[in-house]
PDB file of N, CA and C in Angstrom:
ATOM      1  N   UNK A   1     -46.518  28.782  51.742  1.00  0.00           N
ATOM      2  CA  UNK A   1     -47.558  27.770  51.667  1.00  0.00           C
ATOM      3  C   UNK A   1     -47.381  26.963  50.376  1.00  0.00           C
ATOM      4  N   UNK A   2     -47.306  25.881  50.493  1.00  0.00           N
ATOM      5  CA  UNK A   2     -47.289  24.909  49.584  1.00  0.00           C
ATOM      6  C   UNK A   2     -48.631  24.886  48.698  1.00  0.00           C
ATOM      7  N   UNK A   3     -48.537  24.752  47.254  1.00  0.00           N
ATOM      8  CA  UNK A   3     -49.746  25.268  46.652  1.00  0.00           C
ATOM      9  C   UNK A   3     -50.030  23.261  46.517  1.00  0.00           C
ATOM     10  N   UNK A   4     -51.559  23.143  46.899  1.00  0.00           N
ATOM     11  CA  UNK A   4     -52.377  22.223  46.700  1.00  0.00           C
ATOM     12  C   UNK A   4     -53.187  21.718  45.765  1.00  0.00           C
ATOM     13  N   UNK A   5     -52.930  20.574  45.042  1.00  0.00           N
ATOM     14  CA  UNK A   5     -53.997  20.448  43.995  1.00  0.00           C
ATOM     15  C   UNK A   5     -54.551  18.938  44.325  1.00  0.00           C
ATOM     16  N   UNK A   6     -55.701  19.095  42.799  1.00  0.00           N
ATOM     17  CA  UNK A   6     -56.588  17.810  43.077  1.00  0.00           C
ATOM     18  C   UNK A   6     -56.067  16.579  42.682  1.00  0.00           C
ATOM     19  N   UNK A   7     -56.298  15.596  43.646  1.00  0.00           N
ATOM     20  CA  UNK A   7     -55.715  14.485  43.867  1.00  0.00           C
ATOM     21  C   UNK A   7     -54.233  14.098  44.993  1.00  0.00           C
ATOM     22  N   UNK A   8     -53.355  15.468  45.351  1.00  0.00           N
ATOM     23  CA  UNK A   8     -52.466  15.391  46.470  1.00  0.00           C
ATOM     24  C   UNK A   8     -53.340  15.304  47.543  1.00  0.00           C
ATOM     25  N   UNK A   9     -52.616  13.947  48.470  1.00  0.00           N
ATOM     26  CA  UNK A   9     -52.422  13.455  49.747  1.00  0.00           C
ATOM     27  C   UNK A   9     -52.429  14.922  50.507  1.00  0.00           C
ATOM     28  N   UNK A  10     -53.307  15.209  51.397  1.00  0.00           N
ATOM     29  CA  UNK A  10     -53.294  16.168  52.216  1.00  0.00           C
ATOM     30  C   UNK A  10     -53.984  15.675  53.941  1.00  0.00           C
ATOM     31  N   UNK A  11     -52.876  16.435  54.951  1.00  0.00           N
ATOM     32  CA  UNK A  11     -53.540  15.989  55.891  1.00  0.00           C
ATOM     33  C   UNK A  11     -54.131  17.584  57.022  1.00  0.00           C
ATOM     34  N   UNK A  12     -55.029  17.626  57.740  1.00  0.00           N
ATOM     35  CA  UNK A  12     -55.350  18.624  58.501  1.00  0.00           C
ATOM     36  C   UNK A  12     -54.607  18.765  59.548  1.00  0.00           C
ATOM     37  N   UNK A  13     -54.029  19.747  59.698  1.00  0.00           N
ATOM     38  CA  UNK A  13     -53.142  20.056  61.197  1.00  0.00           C
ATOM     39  C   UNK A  13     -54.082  19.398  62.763  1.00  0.00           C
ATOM     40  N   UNK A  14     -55.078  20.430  62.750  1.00  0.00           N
ATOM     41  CA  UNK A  14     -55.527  20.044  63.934  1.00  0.00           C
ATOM     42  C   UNK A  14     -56.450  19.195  64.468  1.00  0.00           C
ATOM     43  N   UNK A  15     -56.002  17.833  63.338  1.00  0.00           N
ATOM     44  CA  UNK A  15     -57.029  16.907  63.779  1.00  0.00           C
ATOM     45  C   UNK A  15     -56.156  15.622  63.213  1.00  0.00           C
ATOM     46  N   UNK A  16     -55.618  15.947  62.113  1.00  0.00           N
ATOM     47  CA  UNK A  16     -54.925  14.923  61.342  1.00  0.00           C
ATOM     48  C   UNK A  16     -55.446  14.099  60.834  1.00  0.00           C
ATOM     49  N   UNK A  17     -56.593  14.168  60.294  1.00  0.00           N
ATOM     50  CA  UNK A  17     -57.370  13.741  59.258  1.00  0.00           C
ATOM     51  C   UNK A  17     -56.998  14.267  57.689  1.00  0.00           C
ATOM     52  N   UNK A  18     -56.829  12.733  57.331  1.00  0.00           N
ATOM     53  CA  UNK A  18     -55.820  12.650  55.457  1.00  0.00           C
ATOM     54  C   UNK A  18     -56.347  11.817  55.075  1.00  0.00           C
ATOM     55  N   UNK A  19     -56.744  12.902  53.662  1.00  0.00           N
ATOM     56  CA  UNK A  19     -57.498  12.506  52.569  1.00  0.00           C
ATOM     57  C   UNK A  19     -57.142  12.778  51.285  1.00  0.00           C
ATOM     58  N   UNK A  20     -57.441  12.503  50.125  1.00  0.00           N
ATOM     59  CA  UNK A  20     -57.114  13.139  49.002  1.00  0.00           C
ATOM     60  C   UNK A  20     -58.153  14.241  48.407  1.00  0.00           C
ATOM     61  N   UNK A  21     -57.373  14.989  47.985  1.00  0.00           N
ATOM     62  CA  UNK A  21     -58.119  16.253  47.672  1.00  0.00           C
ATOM     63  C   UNK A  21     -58.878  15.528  46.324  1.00  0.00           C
ATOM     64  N   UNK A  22     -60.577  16.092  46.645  1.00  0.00           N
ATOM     65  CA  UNK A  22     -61.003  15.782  45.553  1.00  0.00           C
ATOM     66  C   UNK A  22     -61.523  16.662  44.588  1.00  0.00           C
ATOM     67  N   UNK A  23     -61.465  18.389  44.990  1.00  0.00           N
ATOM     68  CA  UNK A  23     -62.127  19.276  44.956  1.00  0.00           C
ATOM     69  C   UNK A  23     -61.472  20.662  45.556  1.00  0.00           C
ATOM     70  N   UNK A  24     -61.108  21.299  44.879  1.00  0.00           N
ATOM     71  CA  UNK A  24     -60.595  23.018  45.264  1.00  0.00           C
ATOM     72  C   UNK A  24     -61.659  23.533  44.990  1.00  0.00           C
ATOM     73  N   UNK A  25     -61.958  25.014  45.421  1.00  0.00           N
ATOM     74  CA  UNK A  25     -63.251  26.026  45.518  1.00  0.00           C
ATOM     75  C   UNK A  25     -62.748  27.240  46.006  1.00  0.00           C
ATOM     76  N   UNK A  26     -63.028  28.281  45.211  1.00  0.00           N
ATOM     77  CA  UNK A  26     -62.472  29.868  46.188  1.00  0.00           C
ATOM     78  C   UNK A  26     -63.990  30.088  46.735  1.00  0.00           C
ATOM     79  N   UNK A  27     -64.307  30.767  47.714  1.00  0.00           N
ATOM     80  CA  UNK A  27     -64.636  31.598  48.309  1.00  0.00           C
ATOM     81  C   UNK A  27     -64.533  32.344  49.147  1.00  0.00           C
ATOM     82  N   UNK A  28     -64.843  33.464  49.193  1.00  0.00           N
ATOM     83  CA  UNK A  28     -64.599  34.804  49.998  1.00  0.00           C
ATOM     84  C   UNK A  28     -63.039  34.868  50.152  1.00  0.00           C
ATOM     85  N   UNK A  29     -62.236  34.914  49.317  1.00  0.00           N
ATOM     86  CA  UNK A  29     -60.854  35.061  49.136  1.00  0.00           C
ATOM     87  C   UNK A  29     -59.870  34.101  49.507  1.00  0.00           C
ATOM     88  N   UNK A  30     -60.592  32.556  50.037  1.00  0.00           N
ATOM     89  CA  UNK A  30     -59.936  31.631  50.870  1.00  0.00           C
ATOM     90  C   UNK A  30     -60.361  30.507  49.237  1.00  0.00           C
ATOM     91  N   UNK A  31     -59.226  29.622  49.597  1.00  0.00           N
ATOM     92  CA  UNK A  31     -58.935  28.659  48.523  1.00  0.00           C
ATOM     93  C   UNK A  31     -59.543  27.403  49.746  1.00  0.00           C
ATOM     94  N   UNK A  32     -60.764  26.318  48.811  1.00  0.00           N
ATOM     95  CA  UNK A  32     -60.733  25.299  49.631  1.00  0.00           C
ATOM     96  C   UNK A  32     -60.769  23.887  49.608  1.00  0.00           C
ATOM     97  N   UNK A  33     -60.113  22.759  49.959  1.00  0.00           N
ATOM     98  CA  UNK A  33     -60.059  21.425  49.591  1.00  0.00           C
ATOM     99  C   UNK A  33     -61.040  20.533  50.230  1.00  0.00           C
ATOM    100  N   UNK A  34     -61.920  20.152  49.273  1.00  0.00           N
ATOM    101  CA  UNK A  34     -62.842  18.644  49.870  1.00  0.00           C
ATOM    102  C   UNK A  34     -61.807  17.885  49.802  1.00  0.00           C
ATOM    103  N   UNK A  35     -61.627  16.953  51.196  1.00  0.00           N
ATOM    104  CA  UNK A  35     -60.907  16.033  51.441  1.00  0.00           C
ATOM    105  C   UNK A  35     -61.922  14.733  51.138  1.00  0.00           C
ATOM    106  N   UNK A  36     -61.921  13.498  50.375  1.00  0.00           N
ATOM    107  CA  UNK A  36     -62.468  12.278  49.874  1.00  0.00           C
ATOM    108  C   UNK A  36     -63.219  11.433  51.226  1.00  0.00           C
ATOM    109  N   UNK A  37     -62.041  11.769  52.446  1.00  0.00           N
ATOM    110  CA  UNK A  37     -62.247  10.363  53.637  1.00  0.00           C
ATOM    111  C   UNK A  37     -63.147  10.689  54.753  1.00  0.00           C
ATOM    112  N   UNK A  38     -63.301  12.409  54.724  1.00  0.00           N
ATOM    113  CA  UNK A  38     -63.811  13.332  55.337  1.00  0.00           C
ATOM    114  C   UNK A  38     -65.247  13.790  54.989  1.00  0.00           C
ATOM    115  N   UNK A  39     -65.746  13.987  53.540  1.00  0.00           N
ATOM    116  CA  UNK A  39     -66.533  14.793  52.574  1.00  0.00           C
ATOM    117  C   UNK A  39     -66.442  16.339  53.283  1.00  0.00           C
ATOM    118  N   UNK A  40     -66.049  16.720  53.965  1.00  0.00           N
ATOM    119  CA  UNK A  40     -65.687  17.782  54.648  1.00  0.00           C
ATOM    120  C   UNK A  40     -64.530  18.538  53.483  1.00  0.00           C
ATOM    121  N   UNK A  41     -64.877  20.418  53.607  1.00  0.00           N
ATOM    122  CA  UNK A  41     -64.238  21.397  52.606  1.00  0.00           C
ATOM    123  C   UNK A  41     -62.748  21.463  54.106  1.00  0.00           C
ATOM    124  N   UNK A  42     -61.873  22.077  53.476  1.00  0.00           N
ATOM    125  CA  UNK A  42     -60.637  22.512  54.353  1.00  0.00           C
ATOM    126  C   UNK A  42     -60.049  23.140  53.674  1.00  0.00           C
ATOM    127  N   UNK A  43     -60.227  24.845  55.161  1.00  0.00           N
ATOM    128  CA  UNK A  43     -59.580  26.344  54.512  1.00  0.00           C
ATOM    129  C   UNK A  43     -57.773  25.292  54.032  1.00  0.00           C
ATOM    130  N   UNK A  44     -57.372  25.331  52.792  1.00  0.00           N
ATOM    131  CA  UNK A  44     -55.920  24.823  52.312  1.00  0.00           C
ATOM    132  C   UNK A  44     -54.647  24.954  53.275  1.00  0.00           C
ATOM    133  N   UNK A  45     -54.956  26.478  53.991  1.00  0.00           N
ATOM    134  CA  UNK A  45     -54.299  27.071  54.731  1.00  0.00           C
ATOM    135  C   UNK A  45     -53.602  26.279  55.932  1.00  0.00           C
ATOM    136  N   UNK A  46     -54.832  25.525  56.354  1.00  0.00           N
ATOM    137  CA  UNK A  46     -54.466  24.367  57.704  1.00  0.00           C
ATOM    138  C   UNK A  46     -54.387  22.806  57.146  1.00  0.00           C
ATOM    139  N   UNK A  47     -54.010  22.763  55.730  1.00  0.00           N
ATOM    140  CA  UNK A  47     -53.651  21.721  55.257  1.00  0.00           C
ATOM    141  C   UNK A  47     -51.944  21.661  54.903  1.00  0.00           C
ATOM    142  N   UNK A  48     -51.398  20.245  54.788  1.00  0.00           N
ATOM    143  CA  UNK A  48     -50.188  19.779  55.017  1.00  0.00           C
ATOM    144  C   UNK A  48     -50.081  19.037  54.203  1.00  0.00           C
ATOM    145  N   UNK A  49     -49.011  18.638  53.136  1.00  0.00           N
ATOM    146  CA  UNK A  49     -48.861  17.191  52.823  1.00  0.00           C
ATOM    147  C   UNK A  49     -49.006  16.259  53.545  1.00  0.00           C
ATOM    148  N   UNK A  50     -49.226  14.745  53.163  1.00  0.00           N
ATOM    149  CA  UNK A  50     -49.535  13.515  53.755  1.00  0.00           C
ATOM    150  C   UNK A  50     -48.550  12.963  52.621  1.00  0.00           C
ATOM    151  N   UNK A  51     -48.289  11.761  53.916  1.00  0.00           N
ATOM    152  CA  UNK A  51     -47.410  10.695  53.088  1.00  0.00           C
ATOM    153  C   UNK A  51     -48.086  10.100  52.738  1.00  0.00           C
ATOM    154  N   UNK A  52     -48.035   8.689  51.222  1.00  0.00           N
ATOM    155  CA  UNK A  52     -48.950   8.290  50.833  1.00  0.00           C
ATOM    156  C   UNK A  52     -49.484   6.849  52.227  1.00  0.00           C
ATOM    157  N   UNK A  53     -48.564   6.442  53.172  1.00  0.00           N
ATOM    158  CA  UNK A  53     -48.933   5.544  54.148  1.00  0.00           C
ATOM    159  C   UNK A  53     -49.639   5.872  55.100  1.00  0.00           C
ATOM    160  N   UNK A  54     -50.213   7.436  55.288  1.00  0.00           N
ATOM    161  CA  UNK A  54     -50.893   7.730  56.373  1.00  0.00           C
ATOM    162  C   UNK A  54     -52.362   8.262  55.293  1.00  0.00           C
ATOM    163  N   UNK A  55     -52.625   7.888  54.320  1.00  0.00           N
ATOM    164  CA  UNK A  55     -53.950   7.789  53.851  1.00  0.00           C
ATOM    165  C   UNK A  55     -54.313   6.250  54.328  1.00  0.00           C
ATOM    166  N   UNK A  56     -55.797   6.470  53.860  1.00  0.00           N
ATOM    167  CA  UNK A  56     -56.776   5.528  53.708  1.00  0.00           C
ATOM    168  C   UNK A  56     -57.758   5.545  53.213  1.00  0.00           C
ATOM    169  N   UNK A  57     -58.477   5.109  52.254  1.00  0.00           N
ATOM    170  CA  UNK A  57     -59.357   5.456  51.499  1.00  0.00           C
ATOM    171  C   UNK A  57     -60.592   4.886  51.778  1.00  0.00           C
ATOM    172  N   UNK A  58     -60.783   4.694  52.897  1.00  0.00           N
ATOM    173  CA  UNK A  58     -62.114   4.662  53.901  1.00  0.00           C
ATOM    174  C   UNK A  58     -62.217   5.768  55.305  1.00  0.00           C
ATOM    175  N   UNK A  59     -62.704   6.566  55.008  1.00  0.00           N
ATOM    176  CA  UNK A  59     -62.920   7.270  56.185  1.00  0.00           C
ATOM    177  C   UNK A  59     -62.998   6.335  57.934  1.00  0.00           C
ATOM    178  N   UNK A  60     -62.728   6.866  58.855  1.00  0.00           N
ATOM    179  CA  UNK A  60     -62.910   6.228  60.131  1.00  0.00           C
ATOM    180  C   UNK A  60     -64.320   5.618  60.438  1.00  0.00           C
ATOM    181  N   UNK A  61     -64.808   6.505  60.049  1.00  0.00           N
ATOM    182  CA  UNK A  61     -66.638   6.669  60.528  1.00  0.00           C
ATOM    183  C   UNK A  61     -66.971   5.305  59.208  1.00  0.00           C
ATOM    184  N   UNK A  62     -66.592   5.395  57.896  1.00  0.00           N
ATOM    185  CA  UNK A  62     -66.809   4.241  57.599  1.00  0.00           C
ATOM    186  C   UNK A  62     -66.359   2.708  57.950  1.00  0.00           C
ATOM    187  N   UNK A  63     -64.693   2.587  58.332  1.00  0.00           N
ATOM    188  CA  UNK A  63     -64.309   1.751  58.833  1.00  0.00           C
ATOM    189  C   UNK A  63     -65.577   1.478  60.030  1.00  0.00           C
ATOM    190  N   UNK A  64     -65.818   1.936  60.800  1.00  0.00           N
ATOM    191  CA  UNK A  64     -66.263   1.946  61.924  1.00  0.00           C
ATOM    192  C   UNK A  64     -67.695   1.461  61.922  1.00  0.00           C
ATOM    193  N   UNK A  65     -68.600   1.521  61.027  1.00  0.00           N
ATOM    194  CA  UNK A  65     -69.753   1.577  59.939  1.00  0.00           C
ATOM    195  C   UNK A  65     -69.750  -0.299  59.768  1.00  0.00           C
ATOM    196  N   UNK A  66     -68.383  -0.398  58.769  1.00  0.00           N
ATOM    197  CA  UNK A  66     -68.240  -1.360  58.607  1.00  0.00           C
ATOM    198  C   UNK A  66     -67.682  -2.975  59.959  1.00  0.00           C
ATOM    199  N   UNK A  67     -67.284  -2.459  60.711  1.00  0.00           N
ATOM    200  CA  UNK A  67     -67.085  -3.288  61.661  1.00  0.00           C
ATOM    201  C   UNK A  67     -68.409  -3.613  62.600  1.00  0.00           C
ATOM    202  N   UNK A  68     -69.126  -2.540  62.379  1.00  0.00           N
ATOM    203  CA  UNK A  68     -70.374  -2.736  63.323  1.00  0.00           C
ATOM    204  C   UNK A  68     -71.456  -3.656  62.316  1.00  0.00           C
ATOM    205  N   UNK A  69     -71.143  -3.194  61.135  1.00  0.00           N
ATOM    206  CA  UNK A  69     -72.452  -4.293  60.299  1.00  0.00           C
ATOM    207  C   UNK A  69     -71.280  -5.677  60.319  1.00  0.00           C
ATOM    208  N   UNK A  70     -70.216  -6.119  60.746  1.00  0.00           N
ATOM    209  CA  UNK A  70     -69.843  -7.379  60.535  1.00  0.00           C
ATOM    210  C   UNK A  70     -70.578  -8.028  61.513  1.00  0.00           C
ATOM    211  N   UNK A  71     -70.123  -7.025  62.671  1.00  0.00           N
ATOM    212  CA  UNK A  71     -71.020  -7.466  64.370  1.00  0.00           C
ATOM    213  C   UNK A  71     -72.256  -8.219  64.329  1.00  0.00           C
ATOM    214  N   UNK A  72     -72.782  -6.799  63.331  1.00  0.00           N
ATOM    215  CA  UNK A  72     -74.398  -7.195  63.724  1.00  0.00           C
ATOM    216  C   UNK A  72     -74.675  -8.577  63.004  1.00  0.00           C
ATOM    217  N   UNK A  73     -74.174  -8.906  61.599  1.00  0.00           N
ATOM    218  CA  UNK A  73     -74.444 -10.129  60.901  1.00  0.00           C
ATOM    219  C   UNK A  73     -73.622 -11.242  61.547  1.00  0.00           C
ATOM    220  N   UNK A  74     -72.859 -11.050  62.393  1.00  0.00           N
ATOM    221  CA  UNK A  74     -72.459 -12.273  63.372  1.00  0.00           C
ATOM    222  C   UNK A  74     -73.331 -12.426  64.330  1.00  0.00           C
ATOM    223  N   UNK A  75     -74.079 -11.140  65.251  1.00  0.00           N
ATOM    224  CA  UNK A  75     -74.946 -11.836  65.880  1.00  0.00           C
ATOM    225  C   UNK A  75     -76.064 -12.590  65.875  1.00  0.00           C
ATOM    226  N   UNK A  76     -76.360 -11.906  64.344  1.00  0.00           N
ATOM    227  CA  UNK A  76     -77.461 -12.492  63.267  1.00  0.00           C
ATOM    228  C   UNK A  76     -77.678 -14.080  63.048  1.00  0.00           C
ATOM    229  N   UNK A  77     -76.183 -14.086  62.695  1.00  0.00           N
ATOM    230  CA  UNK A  77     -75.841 -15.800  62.829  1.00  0.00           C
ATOM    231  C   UNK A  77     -76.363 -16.583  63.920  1.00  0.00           C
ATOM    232  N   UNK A  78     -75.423 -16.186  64.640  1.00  0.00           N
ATOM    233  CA  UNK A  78     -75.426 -16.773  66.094  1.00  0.00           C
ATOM    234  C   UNK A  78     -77.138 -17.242  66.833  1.00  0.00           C
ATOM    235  N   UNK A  79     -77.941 -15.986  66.596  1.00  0.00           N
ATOM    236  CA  UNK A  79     -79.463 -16.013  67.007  1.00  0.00           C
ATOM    237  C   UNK A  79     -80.003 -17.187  66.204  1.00  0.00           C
ATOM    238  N   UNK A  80     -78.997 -17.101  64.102  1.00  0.00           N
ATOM    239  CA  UNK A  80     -80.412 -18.211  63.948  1.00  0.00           C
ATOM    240  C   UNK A  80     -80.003 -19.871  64.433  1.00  0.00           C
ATOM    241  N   UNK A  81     -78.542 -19.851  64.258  1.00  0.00           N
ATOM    242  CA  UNK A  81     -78.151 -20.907  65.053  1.00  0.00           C
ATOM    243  C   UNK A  81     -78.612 -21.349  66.488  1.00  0.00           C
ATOM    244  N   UNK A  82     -78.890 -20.279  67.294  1.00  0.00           N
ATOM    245  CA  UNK A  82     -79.467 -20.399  68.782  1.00  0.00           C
ATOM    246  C   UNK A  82     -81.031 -20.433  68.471  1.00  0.00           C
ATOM    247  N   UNK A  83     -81.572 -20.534  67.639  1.00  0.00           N
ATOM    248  CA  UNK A  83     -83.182 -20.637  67.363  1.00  0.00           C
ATOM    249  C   UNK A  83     -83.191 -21.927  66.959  1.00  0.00           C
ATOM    250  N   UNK A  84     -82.578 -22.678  65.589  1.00  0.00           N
ATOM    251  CA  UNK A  84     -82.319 -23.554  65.380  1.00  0.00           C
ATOM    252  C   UNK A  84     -82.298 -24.563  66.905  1.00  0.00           C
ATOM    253  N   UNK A  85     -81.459 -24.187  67.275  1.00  0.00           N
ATOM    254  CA  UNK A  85     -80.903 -25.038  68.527  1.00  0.00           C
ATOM    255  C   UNK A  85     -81.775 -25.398  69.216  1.00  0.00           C
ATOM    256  N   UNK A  86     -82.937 -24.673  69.478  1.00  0.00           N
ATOM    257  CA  UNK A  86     -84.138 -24.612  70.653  1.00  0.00           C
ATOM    258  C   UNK A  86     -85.079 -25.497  70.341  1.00  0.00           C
ATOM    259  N   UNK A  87     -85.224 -25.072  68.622  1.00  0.00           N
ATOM    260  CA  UNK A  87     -86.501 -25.837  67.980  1.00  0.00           C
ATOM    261  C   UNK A  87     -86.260 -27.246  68.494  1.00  0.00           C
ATOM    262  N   UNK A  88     -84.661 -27.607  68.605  1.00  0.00           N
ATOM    263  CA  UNK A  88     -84.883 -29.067  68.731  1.00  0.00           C
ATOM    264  C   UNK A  88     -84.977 -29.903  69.846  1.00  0.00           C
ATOM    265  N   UNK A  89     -84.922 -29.128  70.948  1.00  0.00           N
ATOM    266  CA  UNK A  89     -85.452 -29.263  72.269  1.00  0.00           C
ATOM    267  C   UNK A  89     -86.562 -29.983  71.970  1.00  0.00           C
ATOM    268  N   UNK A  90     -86.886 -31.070  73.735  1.00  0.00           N
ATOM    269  CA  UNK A  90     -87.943 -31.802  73.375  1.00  0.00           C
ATOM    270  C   UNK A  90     -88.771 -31.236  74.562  1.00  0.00           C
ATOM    271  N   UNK A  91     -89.273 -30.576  75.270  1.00  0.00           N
ATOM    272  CA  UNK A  91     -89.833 -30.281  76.920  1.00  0.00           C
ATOM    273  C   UNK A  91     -90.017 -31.314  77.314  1.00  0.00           C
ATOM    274  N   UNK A  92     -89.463 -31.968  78.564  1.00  0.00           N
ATOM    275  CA  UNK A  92     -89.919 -33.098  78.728  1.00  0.00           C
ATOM    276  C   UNK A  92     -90.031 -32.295  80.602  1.00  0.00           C
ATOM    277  N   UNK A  93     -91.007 -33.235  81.443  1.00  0.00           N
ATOM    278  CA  UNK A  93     -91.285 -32.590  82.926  1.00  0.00           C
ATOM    279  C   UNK A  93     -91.437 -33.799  83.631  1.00  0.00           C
ATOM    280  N   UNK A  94     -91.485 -33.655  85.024  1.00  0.00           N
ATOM    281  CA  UNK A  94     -91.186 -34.175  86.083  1.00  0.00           C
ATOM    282  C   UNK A  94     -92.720 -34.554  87.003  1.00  0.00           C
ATOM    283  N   UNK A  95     -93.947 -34.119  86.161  1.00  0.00           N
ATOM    284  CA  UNK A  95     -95.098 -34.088  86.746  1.00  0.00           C
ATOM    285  C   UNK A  95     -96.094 -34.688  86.332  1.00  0.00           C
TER     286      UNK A  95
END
């Protein structure tokens, strides 16, 4: 086993989630790494080096976070532009 420290690129076998170690911890005889992208601990044991191109220093769930608040402030737009738009309607009728 490759010994792990803080700040090596590490990725999880069975998920492949890579992060940088921000944090080692023993307990109950197991050595363990907070991964940064994760906030999640990982027994070292089922950890791997990572190359530095398969990090990212936004977690998924944040990427993901972040694409949805672009969404929402585009639709944001769009509504006040489509409110705008209405106000200037004139009703005009046929009766």
């Amino acid at each position: 086993m490759i010994a792990m420290q803080i700040g090596d690129l590490a990725k999880y076998r069975n998920t492949g989630s890579v992060g940088k170690i921000e944090e080692l911890m023993e307990d109950e005889g197991k050595t363990w790494a907070l991964l940064d992208t994760t906030n999640l601990y990982y027994d070292v044991s089922t950890l791997e080096p990572a190359k530095p191109e398969e990090y990212r220093e936004e977690s998924t769930g944040d990427r993901d976070l972040k694409d949805k608040l672009k969404e929402a402030y585009r639709i944001r737009e769009q509504y006040a532009d489509m409110q705008e738009a209405i106000s200037s309607i004139t009703p005009s009728g046929a009766g």
